[in-house]
N, C-alpha and C. Protein backbone atom coordinates (compact mmCIF):
# COMPACT_ATOMS: atom_id res chain seq x y z
N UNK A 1 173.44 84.24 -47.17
CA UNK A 1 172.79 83.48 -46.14
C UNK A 1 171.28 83.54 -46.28
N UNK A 2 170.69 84.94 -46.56
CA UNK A 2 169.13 84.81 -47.25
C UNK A 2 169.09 83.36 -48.24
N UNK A 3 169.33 83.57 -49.14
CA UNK A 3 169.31 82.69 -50.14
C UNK A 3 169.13 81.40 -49.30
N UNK A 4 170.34 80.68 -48.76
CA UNK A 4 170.19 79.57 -48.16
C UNK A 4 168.50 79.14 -47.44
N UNK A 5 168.70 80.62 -46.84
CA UNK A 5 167.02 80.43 -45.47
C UNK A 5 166.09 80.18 -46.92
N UNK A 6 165.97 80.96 -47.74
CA UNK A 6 164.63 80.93 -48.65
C UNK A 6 164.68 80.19 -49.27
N UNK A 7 166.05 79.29 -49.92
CA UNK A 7 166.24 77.97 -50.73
C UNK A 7 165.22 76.69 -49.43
N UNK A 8 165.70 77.22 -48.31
CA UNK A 8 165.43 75.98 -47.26
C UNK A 8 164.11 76.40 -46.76
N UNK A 9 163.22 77.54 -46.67
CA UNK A 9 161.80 77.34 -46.56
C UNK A 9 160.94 76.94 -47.67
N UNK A 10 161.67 77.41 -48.94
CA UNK A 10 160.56 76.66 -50.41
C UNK A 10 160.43 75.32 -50.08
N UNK A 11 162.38 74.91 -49.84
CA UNK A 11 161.66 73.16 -49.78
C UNK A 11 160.80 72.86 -48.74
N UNK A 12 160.85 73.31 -47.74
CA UNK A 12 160.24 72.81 -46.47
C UNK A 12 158.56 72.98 -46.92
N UNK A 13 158.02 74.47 -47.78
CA UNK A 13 157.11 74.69 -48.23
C UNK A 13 156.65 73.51 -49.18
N UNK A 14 157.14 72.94 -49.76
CA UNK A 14 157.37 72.27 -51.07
C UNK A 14 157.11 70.79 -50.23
N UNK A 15 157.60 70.27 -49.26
CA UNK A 15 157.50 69.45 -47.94
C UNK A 15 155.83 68.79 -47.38
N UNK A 16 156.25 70.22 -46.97
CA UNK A 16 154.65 70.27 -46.52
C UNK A 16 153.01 70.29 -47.34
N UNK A 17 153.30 70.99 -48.60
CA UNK A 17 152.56 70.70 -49.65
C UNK A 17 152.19 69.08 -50.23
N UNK A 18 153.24 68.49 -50.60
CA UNK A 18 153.39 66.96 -50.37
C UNK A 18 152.85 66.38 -49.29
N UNK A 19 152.98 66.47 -48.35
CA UNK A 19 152.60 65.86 -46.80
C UNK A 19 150.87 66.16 -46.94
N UNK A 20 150.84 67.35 -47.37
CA UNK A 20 149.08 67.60 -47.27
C UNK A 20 148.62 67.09 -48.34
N UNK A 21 149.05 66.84 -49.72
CA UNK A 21 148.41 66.23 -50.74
C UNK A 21 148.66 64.37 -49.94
N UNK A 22 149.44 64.12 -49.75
CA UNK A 22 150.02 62.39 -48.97
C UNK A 22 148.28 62.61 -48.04
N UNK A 23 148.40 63.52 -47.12
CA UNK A 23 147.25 63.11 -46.03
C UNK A 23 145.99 63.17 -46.84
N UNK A 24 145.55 63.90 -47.73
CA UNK A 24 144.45 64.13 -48.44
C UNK A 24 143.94 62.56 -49.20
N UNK A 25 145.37 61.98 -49.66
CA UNK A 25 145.08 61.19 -50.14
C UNK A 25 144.62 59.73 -49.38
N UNK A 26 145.38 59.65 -47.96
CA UNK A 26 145.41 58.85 -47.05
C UNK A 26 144.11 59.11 -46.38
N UNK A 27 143.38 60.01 -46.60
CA UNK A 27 141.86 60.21 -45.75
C UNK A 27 140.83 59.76 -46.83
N UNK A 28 141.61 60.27 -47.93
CA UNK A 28 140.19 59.63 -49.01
C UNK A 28 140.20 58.08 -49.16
N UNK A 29 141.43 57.50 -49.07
CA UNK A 29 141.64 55.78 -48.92
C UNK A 29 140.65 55.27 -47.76
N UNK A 30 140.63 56.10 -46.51
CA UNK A 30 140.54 55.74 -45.24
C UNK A 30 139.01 55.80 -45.42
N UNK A 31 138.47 56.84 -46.55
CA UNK A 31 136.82 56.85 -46.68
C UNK A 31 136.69 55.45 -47.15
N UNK A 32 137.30 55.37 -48.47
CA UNK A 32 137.13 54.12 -48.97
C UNK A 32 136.70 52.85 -48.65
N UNK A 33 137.88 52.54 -47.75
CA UNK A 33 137.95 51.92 -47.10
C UNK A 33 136.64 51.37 -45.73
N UNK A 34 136.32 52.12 -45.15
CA UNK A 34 135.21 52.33 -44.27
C UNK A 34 134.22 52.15 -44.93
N UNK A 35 134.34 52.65 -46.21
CA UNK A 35 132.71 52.50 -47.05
C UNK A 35 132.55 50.73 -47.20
N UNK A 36 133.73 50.17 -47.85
CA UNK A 36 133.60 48.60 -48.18
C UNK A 36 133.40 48.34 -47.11
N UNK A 37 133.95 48.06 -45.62
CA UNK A 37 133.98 47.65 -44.47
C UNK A 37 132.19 47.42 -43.95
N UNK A 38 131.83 49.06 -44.21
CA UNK A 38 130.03 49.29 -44.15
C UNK A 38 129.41 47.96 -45.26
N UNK A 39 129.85 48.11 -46.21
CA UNK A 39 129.27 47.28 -47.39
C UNK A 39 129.15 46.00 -46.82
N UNK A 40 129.87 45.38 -46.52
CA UNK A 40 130.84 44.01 -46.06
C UNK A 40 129.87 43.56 -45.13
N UNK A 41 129.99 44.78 -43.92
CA UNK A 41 129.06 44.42 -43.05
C UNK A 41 127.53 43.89 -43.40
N UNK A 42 126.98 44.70 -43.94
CA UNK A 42 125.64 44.93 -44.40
C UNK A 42 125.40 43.79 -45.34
N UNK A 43 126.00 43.09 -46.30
CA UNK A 43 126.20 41.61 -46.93
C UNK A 43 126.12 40.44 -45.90
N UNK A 44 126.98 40.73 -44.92
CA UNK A 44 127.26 39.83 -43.96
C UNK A 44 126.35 39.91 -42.86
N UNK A 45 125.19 41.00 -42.22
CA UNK A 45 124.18 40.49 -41.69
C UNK A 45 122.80 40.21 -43.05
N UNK A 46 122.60 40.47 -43.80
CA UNK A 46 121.99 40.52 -44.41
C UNK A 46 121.72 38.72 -44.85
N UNK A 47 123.11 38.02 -45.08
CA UNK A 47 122.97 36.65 -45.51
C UNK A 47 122.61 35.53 -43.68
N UNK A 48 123.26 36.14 -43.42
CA UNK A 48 123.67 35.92 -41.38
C UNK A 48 121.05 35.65 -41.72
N UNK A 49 120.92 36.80 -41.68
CA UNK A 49 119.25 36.55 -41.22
C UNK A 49 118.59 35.67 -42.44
N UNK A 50 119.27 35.26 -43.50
CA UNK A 50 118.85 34.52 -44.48
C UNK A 50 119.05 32.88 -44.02
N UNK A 51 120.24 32.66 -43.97
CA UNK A 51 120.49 31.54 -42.90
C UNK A 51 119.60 31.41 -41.73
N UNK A 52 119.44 32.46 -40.69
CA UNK A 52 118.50 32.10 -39.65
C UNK A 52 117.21 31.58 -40.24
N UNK A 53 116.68 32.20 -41.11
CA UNK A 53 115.27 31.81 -41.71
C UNK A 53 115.38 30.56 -42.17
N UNK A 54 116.32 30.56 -43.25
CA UNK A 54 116.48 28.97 -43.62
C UNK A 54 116.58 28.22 -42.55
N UNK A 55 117.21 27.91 -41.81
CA UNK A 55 117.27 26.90 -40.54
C UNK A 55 116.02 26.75 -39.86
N UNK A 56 115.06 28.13 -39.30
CA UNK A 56 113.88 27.92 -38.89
C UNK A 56 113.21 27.41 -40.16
N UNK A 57 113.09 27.68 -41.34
CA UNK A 57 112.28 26.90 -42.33
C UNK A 57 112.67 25.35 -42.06
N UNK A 58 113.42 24.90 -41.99
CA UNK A 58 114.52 23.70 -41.86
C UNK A 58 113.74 22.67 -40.74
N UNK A 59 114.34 23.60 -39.85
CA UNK A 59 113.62 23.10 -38.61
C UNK A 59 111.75 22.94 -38.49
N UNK A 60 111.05 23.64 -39.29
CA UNK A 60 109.91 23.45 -39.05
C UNK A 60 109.26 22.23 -39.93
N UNK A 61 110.10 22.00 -40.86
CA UNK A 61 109.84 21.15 -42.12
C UNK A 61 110.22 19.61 -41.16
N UNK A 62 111.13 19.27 -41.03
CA UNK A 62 111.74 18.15 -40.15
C UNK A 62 110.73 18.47 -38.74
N UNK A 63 110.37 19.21 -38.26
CA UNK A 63 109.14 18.75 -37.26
C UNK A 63 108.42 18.11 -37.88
N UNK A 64 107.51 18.54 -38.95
CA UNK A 64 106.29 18.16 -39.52
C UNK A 64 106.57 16.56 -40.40
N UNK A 65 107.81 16.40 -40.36
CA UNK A 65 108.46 15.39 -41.59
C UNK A 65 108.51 14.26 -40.18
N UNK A 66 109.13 14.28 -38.93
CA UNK A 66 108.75 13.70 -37.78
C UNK A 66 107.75 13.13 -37.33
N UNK A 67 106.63 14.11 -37.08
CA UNK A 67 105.64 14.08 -36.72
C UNK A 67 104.36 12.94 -38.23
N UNK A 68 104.82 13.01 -38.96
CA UNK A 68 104.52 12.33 -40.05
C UNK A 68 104.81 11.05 -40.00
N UNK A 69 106.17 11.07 -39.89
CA UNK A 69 106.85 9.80 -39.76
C UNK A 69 106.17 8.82 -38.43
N UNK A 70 106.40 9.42 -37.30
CA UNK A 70 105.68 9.17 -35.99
C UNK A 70 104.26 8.69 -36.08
N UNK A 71 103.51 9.28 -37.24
CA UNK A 71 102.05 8.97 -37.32
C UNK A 71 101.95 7.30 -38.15
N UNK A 72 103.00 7.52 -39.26
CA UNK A 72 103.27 6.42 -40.24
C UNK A 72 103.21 4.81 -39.29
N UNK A 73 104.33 5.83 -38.79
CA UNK A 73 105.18 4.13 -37.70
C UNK A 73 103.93 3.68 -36.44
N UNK A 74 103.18 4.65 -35.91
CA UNK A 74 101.93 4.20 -34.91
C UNK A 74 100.99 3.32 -35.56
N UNK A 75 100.34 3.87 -36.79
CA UNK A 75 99.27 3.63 -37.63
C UNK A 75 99.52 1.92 -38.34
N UNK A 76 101.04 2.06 -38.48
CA UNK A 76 101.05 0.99 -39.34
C UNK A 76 101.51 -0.38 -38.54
N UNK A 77 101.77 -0.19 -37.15
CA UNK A 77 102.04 -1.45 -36.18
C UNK A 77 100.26 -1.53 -35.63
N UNK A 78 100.00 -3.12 -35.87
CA UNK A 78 98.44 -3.26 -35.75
C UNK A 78 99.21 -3.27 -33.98
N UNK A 79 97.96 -3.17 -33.27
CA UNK A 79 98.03 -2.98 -31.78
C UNK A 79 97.87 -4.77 -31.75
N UNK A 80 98.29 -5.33 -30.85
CA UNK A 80 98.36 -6.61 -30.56
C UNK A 80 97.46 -6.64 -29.10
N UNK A 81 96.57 -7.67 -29.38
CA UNK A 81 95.13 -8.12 -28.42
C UNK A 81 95.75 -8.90 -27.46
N UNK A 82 95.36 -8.28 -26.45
CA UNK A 82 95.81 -9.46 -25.42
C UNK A 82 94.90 -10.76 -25.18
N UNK A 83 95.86 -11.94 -25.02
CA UNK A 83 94.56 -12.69 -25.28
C UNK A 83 93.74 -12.87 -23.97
N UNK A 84 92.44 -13.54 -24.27
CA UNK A 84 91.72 -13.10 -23.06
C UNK A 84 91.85 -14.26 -22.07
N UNK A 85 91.96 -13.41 -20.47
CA UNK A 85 92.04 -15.00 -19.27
C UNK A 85 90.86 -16.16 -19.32
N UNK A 86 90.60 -16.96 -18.93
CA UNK A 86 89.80 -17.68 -18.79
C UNK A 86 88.67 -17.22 -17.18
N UNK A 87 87.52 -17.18 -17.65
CA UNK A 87 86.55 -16.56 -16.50
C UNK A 87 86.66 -14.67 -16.85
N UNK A 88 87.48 -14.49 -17.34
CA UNK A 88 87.30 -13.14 -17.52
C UNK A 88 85.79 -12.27 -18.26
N UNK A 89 85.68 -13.29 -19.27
CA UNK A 89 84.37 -13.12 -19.81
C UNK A 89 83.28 -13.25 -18.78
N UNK A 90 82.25 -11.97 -19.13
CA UNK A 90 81.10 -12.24 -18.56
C UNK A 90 79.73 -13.55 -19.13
N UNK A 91 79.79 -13.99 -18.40
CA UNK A 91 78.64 -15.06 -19.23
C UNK A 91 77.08 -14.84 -18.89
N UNK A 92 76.39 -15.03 -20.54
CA UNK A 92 74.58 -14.69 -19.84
C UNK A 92 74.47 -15.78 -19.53
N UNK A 93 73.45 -15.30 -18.63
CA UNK A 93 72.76 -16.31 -17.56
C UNK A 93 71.09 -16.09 -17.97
């Protein structure tokens, strides 16, 4: 009956050895893992404030491209004279 108990704590020993090499290995994945996740992140705000800039570049360019345009289209319609009433003119005397 010894025999049996000490056949059945090696394995259980033998068990548990496995189970702790399994978790050892499942925590170093779990670093891994967390590290890309960090990485991932850090790519992903990193392009995220590259985009913001571009868009404010974007946006400031198309103001000025507007405001250009706006000057083009004023400048280049001649203003039209009203014509003048009759008696409106002052006359020398």
């Amino acid at each position: 009956m010894q025999e049996e108990c000490a056949g059945g704590v090696e394995a259980l020993h033998r068990e548990i050895s496995g189970l702790e090499a399994r978790l050892a290995g499942l925590r170093l994945g779990r670093r891994v893992l967390m590290n890309l996740i960090e990485l991932l992140e850090k790519r992903r705000r990193t392009e995220v404030q590259q985009l913001e800039r571009e868009v404010a570049r974007l946006k400031r360019r198309n103001r000025a491209l507007a405001r250009l345009l706006w000057e083009k289209s004023r400048l280049s319609v001649e203003p039209v004279e009203k014509p003048a009433r009759p008696g409106s003119e002052r006359r020398a005397e």
